[in-house]
PDB file of N, CA and C in Angstrom:
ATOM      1  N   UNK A   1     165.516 158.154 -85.219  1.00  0.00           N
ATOM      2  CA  UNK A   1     164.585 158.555 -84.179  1.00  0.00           C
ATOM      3  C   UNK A   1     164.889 157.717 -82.943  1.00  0.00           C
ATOM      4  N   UNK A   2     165.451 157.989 -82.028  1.00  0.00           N
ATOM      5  CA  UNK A   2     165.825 157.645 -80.880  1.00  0.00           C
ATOM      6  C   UNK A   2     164.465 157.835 -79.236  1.00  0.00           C
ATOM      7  N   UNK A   3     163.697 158.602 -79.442  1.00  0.00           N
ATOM      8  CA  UNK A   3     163.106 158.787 -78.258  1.00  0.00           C
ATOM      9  C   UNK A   3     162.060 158.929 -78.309  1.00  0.00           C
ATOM     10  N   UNK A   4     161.024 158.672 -76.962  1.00  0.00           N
ATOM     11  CA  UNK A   4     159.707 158.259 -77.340  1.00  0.00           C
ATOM     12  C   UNK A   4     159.056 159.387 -77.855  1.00  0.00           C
ATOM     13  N   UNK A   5     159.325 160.966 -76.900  1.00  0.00           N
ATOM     14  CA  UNK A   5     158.796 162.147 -77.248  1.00  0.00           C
ATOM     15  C   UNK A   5     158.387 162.375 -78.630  1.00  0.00           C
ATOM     16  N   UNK A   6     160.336 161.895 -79.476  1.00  0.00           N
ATOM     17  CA  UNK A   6     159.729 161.878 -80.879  1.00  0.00           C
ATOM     18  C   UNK A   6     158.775 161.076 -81.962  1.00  0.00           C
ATOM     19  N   UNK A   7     158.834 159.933 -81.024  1.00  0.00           N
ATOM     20  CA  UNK A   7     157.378 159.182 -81.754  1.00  0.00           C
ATOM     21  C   UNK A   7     156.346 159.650 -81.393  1.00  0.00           C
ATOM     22  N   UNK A   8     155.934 160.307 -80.382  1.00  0.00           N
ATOM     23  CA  UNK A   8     154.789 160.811 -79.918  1.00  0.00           C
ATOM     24  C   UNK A   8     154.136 162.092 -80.764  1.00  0.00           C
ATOM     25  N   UNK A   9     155.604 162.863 -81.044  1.00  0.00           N
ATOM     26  CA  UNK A   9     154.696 163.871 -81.861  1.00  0.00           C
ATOM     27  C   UNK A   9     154.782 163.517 -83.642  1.00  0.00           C
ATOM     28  N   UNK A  10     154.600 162.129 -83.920  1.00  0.00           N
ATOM     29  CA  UNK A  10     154.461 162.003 -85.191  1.00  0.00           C
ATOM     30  C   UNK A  10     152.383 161.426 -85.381  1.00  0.00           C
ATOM     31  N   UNK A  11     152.437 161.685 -86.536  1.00  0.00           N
ATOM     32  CA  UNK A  11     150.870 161.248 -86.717  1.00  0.00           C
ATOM     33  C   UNK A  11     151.210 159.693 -86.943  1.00  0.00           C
ATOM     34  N   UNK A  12     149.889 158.599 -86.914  1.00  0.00           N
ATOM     35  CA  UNK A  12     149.700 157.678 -86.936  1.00  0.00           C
ATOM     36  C   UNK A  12     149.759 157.057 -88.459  1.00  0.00           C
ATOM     37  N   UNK A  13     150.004 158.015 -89.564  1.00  0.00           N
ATOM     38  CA  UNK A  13     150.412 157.369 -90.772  1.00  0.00           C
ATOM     39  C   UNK A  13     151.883 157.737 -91.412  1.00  0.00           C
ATOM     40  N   UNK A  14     152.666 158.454 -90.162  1.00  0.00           N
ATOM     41  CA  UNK A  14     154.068 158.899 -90.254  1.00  0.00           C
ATOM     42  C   UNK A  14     154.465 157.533 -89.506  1.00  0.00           C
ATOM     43  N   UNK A  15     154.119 157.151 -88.291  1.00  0.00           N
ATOM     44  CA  UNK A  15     154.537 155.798 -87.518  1.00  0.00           C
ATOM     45  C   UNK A  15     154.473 154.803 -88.392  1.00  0.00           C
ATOM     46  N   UNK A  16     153.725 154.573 -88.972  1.00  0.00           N
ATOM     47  CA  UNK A  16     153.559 153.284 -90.623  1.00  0.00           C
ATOM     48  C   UNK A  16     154.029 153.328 -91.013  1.00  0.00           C
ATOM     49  N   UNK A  17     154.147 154.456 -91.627  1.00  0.00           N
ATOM     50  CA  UNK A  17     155.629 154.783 -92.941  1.00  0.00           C
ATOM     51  C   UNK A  17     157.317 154.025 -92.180  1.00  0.00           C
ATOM     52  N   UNK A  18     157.368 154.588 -91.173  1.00  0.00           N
ATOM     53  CA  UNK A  18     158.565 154.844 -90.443  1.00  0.00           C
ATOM     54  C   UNK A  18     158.877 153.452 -90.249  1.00  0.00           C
ATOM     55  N   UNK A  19     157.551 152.754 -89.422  1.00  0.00           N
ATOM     56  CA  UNK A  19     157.756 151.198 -89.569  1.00  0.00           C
ATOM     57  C   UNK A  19     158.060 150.150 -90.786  1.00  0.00           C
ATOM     58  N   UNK A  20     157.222 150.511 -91.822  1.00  0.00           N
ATOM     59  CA  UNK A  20     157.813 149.816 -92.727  1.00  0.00           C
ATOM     60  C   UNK A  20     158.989 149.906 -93.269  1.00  0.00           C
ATOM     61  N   UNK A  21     159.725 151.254 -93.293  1.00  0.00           N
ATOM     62  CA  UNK A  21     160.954 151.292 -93.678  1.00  0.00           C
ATOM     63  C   UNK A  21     161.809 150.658 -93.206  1.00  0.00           C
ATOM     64  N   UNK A  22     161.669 150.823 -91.737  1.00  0.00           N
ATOM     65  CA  UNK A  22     162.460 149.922 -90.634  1.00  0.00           C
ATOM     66  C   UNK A  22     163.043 148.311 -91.142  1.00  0.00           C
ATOM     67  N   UNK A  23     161.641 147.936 -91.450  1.00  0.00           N
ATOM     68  CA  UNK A  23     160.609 146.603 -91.719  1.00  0.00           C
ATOM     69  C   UNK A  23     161.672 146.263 -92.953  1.00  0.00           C
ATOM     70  N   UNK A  24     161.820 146.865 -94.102  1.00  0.00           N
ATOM     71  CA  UNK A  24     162.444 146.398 -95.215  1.00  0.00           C
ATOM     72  C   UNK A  24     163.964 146.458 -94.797  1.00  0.00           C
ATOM     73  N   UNK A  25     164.505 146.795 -94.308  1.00  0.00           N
ATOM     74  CA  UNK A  25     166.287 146.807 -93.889  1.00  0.00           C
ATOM     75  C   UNK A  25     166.142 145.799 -92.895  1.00  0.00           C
ATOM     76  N   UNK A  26     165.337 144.825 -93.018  1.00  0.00           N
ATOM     77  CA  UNK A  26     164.935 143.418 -92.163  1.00  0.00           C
ATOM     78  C   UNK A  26     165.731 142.087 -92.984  1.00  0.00           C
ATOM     79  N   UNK A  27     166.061 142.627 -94.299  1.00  0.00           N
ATOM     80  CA  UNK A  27     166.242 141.383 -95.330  1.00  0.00           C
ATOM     81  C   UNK A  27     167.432 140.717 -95.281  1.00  0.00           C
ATOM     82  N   UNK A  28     168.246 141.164 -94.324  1.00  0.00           N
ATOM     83  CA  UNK A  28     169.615 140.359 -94.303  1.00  0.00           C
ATOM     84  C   UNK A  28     169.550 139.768 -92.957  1.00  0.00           C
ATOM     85  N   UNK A  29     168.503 139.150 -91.948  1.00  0.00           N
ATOM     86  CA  UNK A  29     168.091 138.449 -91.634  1.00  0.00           C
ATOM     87  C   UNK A  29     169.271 137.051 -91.159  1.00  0.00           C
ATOM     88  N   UNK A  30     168.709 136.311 -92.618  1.00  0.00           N
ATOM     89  CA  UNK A  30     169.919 135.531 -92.442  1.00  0.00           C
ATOM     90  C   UNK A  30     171.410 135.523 -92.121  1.00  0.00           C
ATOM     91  N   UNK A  31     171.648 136.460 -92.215  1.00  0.00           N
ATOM     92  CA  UNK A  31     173.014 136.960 -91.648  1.00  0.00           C
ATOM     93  C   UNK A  31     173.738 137.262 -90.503  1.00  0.00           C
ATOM     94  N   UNK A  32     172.574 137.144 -89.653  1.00  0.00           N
ATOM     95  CA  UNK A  32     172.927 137.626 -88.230  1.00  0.00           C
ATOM     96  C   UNK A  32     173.758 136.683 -87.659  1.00  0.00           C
ATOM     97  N   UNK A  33     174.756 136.970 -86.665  1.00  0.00           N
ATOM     98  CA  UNK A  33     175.767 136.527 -86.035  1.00  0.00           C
ATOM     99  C   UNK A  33     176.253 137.586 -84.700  1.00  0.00           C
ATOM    100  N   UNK A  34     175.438 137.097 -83.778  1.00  0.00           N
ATOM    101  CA  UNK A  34     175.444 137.999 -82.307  1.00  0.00           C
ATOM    102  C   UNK A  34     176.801 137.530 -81.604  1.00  0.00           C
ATOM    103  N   UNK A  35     176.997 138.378 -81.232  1.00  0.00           N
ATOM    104  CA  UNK A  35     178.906 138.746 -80.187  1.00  0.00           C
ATOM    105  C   UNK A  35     179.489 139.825 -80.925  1.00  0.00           C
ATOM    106  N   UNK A  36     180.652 139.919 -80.520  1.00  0.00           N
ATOM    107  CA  UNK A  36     181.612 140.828 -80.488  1.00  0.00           C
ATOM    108  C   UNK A  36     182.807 140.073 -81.418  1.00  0.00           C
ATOM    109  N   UNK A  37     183.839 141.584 -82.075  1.00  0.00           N
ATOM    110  CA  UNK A  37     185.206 140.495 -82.432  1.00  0.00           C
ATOM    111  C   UNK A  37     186.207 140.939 -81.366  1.00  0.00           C
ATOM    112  N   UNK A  38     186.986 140.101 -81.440  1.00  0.00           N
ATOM    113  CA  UNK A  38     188.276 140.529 -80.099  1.00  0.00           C
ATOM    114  C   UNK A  38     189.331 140.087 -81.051  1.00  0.00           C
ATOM    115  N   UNK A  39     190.703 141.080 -80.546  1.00  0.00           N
ATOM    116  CA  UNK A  39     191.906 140.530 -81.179  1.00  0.00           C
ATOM    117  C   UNK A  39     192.802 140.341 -80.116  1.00  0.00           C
ATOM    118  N   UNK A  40     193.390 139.110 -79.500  1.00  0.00           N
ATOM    119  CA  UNK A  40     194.042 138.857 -78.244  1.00  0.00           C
ATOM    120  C   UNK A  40     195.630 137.788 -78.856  1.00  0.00           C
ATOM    121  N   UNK A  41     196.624 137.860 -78.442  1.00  0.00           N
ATOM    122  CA  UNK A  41     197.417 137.166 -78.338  1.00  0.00           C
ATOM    123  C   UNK A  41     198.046 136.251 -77.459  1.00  0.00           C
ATOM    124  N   UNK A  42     198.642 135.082 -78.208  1.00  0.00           N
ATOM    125  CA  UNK A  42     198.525 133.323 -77.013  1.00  0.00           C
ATOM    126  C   UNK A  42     200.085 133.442 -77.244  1.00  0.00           C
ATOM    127  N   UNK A  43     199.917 132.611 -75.902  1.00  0.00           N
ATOM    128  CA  UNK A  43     201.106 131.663 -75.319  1.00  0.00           C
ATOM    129  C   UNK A  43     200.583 129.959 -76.154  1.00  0.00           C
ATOM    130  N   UNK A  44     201.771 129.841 -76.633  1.00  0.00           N
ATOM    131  CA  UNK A  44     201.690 127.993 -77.275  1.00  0.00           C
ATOM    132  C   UNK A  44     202.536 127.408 -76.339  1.00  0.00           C
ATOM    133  N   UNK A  45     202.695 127.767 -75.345  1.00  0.00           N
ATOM    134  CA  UNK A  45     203.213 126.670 -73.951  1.00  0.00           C
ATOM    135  C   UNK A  45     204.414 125.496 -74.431  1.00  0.00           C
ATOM    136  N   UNK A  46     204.965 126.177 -75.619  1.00  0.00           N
ATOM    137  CA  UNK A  46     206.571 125.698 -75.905  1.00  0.00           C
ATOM    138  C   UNK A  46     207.604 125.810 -75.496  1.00  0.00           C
ATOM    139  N   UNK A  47     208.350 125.144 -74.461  1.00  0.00           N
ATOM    140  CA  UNK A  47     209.385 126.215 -74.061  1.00  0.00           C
ATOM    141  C   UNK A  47     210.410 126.629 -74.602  1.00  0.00           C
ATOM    142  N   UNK A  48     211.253 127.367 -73.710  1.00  0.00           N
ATOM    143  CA  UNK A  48     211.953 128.682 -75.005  1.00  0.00           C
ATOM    144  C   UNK A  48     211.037 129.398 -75.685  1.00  0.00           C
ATOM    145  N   UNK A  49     210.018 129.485 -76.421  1.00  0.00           N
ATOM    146  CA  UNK A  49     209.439 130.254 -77.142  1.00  0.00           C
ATOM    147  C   UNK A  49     209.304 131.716 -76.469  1.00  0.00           C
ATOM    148  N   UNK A  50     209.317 132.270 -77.913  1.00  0.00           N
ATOM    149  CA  UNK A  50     209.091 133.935 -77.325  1.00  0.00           C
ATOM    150  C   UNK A  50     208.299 134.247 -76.512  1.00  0.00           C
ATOM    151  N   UNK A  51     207.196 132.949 -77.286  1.00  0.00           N
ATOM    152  CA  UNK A  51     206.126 133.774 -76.119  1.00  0.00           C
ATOM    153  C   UNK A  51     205.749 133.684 -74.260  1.00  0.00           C
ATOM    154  N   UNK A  52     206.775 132.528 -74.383  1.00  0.00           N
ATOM    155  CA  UNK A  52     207.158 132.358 -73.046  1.00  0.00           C
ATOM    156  C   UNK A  52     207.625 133.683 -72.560  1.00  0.00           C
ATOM    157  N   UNK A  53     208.524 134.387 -72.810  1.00  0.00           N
ATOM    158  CA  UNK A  53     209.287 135.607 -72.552  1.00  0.00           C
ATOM    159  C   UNK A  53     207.704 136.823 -72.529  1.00  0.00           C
ATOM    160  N   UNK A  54     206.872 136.520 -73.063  1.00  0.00           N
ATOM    161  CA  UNK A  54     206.386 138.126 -72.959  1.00  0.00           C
ATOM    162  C   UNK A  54     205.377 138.133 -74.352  1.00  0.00           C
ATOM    163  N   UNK A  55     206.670 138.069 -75.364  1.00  0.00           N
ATOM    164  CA  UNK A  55     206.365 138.196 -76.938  1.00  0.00           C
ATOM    165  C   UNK A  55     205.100 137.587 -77.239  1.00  0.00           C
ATOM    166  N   UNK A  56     203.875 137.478 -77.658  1.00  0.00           N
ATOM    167  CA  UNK A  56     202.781 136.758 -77.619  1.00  0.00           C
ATOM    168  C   UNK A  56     202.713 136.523 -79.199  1.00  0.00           C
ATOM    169  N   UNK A  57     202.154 135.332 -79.423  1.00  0.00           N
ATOM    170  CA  UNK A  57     201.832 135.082 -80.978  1.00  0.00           C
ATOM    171  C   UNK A  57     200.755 135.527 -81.345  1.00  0.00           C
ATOM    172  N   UNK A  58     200.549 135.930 -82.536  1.00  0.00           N
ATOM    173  CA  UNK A  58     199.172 137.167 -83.121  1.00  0.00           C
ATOM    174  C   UNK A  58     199.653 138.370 -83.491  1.00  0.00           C
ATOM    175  N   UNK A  59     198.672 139.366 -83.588  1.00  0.00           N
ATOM    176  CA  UNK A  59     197.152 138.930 -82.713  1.00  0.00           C
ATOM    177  C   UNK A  59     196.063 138.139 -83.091  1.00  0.00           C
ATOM    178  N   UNK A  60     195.568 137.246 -83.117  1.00  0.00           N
ATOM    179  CA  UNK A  60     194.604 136.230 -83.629  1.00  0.00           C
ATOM    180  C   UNK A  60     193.094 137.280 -83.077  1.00  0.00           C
ATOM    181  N   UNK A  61     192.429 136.875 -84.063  1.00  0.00           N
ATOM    182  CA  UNK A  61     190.765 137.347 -84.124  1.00  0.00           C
ATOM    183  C   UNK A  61     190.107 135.717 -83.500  1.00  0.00           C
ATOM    184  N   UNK A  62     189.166 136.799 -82.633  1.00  0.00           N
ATOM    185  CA  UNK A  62     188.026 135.757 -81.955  1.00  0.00           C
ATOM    186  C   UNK A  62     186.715 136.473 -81.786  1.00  0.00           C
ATOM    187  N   UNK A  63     185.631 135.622 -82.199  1.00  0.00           N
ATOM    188  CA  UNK A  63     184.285 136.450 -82.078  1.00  0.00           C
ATOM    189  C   UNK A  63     183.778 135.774 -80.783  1.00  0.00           C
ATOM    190  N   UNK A  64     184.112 137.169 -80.109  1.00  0.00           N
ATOM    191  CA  UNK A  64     183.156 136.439 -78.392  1.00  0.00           C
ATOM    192  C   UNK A  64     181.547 136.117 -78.547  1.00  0.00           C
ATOM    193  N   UNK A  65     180.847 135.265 -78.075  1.00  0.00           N
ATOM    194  CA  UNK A  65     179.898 135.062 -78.017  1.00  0.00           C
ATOM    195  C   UNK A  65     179.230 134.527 -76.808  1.00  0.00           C
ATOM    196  N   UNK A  66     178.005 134.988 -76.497  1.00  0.00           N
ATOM    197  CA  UNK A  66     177.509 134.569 -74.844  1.00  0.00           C
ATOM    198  C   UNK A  66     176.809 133.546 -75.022  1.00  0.00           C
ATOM    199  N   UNK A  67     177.200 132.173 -74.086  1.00  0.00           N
ATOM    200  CA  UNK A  67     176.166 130.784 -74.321  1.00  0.00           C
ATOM    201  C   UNK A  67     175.614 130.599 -73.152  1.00  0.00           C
ATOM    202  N   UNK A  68     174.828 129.420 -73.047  1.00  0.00           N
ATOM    203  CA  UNK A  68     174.033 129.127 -71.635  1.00  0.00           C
ATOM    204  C   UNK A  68     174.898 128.947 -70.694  1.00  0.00           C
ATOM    205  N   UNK A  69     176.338 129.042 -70.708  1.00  0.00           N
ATOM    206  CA  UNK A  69     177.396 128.522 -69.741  1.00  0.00           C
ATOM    207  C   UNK A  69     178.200 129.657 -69.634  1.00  0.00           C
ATOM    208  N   UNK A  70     178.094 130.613 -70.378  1.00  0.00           N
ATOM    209  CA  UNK A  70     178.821 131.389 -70.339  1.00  0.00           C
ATOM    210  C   UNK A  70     179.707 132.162 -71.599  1.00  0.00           C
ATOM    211  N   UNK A  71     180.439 132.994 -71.227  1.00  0.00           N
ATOM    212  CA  UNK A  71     181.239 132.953 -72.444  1.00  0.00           C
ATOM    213  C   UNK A  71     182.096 132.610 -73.373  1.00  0.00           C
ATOM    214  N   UNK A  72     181.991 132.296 -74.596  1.00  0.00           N
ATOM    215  CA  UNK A  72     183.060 131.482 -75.370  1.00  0.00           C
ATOM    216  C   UNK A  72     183.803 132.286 -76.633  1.00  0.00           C
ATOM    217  N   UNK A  73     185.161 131.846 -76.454  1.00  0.00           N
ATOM    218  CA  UNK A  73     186.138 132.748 -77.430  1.00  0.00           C
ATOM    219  C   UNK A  73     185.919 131.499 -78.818  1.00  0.00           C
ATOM    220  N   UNK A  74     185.449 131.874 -80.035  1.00  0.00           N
ATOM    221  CA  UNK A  74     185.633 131.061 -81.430  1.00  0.00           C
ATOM    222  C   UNK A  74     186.753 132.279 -81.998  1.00  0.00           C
ATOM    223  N   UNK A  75     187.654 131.236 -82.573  1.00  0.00           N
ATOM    224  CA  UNK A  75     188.727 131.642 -83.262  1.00  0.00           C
ATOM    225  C   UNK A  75     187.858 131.952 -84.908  1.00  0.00           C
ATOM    226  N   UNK A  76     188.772 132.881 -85.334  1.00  0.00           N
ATOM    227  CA  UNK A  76     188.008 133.289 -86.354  1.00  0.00           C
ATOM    228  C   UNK A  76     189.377 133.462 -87.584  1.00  0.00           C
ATOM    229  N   UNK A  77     189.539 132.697 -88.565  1.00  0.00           N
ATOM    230  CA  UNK A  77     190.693 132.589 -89.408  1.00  0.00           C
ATOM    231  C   UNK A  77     190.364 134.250 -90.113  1.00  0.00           C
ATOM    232  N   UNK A  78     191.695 134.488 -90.823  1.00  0.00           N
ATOM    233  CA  UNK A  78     191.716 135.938 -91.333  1.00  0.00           C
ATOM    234  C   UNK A  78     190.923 136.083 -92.336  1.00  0.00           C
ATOM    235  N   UNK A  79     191.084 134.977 -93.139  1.00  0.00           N
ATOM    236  CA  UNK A  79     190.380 135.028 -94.217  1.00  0.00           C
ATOM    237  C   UNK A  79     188.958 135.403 -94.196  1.00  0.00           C
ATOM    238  N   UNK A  80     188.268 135.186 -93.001  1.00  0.00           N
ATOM    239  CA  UNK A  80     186.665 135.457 -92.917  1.00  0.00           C
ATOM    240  C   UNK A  80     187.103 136.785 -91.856  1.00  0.00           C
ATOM    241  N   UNK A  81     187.632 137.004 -91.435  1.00  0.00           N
ATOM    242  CA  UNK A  81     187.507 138.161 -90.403  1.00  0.00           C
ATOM    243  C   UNK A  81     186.446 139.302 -90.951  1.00  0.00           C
ATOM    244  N   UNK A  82     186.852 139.731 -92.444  1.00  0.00           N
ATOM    245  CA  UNK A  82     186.078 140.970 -92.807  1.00  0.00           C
ATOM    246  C   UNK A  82     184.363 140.517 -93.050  1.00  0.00           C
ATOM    247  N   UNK A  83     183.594 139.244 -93.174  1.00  0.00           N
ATOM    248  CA  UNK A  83     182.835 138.516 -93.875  1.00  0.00           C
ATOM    249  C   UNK A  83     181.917 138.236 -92.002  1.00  0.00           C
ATOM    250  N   UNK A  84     182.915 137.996 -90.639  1.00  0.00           N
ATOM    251  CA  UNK A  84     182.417 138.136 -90.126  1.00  0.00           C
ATOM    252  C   UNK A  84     181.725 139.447 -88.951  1.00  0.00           C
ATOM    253  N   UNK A  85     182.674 140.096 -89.331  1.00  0.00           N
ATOM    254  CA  UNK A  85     182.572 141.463 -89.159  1.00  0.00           C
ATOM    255  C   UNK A  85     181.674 141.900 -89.644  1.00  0.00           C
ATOM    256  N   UNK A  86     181.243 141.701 -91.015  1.00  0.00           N
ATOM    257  CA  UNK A  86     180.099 142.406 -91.793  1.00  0.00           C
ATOM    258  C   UNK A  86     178.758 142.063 -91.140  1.00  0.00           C
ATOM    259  N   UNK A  87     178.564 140.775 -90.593  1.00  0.00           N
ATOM    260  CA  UNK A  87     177.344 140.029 -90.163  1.00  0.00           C
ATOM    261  C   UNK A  87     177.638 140.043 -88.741  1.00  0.00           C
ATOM    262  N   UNK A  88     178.364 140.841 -87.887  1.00  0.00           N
ATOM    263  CA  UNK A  88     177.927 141.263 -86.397  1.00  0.00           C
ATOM    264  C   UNK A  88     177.535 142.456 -86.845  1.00  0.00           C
ATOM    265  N   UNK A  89     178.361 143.371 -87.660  1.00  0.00           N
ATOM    266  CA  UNK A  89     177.447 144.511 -87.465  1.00  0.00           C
ATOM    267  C   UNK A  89     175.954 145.067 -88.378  1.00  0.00           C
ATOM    268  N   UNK A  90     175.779 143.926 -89.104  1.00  0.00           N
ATOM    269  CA  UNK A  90     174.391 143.607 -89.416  1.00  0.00           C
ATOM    270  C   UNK A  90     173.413 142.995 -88.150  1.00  0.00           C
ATOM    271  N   UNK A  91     173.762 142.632 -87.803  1.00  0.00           N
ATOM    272  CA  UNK A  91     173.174 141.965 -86.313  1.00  0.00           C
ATOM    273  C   UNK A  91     172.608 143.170 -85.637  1.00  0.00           C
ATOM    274  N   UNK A  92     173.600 144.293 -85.215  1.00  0.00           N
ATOM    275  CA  UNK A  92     173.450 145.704 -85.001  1.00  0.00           C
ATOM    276  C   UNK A  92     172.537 146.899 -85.257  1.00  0.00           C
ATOM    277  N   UNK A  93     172.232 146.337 -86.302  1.00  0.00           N
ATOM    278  CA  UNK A  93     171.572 147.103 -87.256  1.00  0.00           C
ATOM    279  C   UNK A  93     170.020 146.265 -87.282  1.00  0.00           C
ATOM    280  N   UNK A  94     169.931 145.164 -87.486  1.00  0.00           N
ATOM    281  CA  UNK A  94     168.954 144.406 -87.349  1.00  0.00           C
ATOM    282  C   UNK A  94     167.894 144.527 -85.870  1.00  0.00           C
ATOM    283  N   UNK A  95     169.028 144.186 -84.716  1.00  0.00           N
ATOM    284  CA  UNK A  95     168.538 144.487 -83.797  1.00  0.00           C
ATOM    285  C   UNK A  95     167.991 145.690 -83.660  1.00  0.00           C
ATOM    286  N   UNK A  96     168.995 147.082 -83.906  1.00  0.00           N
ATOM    287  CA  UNK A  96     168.166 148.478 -83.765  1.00  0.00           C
ATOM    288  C   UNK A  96     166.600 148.719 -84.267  1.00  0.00           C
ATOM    289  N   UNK A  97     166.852 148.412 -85.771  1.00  0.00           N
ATOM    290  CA  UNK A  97     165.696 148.744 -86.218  1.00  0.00           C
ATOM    291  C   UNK A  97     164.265 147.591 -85.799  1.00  0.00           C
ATOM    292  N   UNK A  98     164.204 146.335 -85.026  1.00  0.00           N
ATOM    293  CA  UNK A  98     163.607 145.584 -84.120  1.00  0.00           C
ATOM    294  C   UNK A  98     163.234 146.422 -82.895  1.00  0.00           C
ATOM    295  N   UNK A  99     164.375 146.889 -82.379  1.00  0.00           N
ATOM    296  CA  UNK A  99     163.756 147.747 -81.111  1.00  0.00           C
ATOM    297  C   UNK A  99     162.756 148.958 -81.941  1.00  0.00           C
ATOM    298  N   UNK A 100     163.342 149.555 -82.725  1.00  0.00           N
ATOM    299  CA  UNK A 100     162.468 150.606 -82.925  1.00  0.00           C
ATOM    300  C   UNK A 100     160.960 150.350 -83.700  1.00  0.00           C
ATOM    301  N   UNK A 101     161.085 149.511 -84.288  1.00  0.00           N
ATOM    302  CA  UNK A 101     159.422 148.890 -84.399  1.00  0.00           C
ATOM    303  C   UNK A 101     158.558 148.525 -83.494  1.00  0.00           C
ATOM    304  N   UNK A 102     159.190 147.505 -82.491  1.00  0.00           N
ATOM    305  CA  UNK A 102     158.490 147.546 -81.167  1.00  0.00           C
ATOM    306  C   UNK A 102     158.065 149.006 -80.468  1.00  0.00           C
ATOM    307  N   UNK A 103     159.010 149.997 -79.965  1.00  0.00           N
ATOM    308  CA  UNK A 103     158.489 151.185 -79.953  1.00  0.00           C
ATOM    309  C   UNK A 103     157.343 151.659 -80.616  1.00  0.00           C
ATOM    310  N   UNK A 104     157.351 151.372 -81.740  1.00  0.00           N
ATOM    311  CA  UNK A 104     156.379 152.297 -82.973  1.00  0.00           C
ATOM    312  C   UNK A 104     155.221 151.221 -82.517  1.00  0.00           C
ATOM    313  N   UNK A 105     155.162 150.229 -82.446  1.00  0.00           N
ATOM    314  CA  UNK A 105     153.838 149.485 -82.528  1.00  0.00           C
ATOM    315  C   UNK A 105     153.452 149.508 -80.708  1.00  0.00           C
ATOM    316  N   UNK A 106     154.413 150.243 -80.192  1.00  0.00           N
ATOM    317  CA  UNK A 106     153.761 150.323 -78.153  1.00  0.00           C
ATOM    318  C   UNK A 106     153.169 151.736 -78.635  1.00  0.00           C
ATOM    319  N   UNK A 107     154.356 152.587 -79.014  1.00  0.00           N
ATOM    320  CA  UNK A 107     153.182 153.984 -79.344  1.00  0.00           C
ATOM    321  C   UNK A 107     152.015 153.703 -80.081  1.00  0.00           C
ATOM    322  N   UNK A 108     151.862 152.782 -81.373  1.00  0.00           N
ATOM    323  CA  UNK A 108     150.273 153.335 -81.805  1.00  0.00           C
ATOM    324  C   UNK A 108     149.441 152.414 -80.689  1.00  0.00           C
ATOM    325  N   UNK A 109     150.161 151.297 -79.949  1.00  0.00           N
ATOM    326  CA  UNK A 109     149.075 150.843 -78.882  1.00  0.00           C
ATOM    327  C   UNK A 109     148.440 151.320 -78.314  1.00  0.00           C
ATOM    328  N   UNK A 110     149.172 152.655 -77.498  1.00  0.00           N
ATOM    329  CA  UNK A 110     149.025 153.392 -76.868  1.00  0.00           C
ATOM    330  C   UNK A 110     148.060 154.636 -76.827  1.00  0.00           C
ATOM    331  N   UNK A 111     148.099 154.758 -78.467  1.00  0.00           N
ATOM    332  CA  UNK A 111     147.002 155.770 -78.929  1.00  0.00           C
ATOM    333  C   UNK A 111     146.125 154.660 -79.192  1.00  0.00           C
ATOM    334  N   UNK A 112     145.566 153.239 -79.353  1.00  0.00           N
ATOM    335  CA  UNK A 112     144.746 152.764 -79.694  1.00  0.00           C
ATOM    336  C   UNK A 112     144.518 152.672 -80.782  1.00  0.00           C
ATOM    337  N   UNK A 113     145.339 152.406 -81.772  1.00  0.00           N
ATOM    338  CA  UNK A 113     145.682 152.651 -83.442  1.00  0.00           C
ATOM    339  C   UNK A 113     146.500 150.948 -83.612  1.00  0.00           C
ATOM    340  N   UNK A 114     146.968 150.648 -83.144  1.00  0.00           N
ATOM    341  CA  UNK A 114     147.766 149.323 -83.144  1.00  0.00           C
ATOM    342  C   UNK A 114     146.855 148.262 -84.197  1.00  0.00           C
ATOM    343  N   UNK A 115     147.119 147.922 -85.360  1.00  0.00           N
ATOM    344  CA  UNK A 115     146.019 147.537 -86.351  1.00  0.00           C
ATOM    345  C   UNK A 115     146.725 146.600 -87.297  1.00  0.00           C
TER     346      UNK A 115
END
């Protein structure tokens, strides 16, 4: 359910339902890990090296993440790549169903049902 129209034409014990479901796909919680992954390739500033020429070493995985300063690249070894992947896009998912509860609890505000 994406739009308000469609919360609007649900009854006030369809919005409950809808919320709690939301509510229980809440449990991986602990898992969250907000940014992005990126796969970029480096120069090791050796000379002669290939990658001097062009050739870049990688592609190495990095999970971008936004801090109070800005943005920062964390290198992310292969071995966890799939492990962190799983817990951004739990993050994704976490967040969605957050927005859409907030929705559900402005609509029953709205009808004066908010309880």
């Amino acid at each position: 359910m994406r739009h308000k129209d469609q919360r609007a034409r649900l009854t006030e014990p369809q919005l409950r339902t809808r919320r709690t479901l939301l509510a229980r796909r809440l449990s991986d919680v602990q898992d969250m890990l907000r940014g992005s992954l990126q796969r970029q390739g480096r120069r090791c500033g050796k000379a002669g090296c290939r990658c001097s020429e062009g050739e870049l070493h990688g592609p190495y995985t990095y999970l971008s993440v936004q801090t109070s300063t800005g943005r920062r690249l964390l290198y992310i070894p292969a071995e966890a790549v799939d492990e962190v992947r799983r817990r951004v896009e739990a993050t994704g998912r976490i967040e969605a169903a957050l927005t859409e509860i907030s929705a559900i609890n402005l609509e029953l505000l709205a009808r004066g049902e908010l309880t």
